[in-house]
Protein backbone atom coordinates (compact mmCIF):
# COMPACT_ATOMS: atom_id res chain seq x y z
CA UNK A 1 -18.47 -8.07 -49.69
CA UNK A 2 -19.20 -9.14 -46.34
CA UNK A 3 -22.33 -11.20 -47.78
CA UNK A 4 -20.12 -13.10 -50.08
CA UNK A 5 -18.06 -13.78 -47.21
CA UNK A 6 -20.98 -15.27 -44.63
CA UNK A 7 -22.28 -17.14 -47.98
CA UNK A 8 -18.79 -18.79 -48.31
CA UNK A 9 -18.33 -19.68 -44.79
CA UNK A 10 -21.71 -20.95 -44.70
CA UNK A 11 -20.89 -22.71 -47.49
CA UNK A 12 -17.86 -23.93 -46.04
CA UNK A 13 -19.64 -25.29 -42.68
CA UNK A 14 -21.98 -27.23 -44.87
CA UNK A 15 -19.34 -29.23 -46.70
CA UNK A 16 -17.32 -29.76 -43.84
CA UNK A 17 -19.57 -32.92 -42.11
CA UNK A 18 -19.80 -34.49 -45.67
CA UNK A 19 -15.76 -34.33 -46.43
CA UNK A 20 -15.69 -35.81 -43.04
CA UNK A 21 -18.10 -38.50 -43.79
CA UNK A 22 -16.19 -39.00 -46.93
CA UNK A 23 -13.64 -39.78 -44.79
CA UNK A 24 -15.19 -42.22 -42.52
CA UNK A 25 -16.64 -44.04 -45.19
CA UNK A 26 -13.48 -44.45 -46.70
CA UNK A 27 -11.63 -45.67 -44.17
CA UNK A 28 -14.93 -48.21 -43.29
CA UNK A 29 -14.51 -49.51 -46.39
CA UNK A 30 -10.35 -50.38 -46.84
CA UNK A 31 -11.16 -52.04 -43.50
CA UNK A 32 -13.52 -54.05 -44.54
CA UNK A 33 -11.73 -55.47 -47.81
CA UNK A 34 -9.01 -56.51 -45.57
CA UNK A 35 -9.22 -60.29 -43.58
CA UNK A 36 -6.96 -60.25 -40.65
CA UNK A 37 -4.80 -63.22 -39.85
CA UNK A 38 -1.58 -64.38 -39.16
CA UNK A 39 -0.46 -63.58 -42.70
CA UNK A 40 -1.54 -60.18 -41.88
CA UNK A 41 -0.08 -59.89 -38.65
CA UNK A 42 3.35 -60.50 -40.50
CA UNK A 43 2.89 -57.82 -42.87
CA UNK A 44 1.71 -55.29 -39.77
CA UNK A 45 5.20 -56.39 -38.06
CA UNK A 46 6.80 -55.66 -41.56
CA UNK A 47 4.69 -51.92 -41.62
CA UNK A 48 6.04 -51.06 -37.78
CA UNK A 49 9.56 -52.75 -38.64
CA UNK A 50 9.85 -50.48 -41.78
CA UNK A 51 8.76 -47.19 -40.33
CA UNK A 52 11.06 -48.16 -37.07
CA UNK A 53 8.21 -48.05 -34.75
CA UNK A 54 8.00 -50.08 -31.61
CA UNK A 55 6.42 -53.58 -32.00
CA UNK A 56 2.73 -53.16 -31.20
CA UNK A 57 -0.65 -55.43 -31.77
CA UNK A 58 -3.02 -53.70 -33.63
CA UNK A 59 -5.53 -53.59 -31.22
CA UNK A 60 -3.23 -50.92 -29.82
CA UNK A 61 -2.61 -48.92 -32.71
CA UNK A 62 -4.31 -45.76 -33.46
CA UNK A 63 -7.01 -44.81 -35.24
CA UNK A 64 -4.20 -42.84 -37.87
CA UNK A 65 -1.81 -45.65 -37.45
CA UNK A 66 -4.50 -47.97 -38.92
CA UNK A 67 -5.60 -45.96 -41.91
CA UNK A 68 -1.85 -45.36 -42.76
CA UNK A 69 -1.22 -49.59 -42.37
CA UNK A 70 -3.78 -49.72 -44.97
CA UNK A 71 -2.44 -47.34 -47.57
CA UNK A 72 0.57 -48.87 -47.32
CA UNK A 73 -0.60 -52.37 -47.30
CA UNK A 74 -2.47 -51.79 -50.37
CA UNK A 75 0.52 -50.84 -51.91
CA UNK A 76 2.39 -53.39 -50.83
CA UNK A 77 0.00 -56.50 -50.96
CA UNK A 78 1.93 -57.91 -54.03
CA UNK A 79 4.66 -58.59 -51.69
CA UNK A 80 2.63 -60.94 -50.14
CA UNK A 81 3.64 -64.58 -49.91
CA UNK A 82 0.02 -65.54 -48.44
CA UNK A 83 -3.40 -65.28 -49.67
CA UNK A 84 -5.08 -62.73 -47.10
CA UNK A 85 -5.40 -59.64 -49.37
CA UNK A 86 -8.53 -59.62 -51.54
């Protein structure tokens, strides 16, 4: 029993750096799809506005704040009067 248990957490501690990874590249990647520009400044005043956060520039936001814009900016990028999504 306790041999099945060290194999799983071993197990476990060898998966954990590739979710993470997983993770990283994911985020990389809806980043990159994305052009920023005024256009997309409106929609990231729309995102705070919506979720009645206080008005911030991006450059200020954090690194969860940014991967949660995205989400919802995918889902949203048919609102879009502008051509700035891909």
């Amino acid at each position: 029993m306790i041999r099945v248990l060290g194999l799983m957490v071993l197990g476990f501690g060898l998966l954990a750096p590739t979710a993470v990874s997983l993770s990283a590249a994911q985020e990389h990647h809806d980043q990159m799809k994305h052009e920023w520009n005024d256009g997309e400044n409106e929609s990231w005043r729309r995102y705070l506005k919506e979720r009645h956060r206080k008005d911030h520039d991006w450059e200020h936001a954090s690194k969860k704040e940014r991967s949660d814009y995205w989400k919802w900016r995918d889902r949203h990028h048919d609102d879009d009067h502008h051509d700035n999504h891909r």
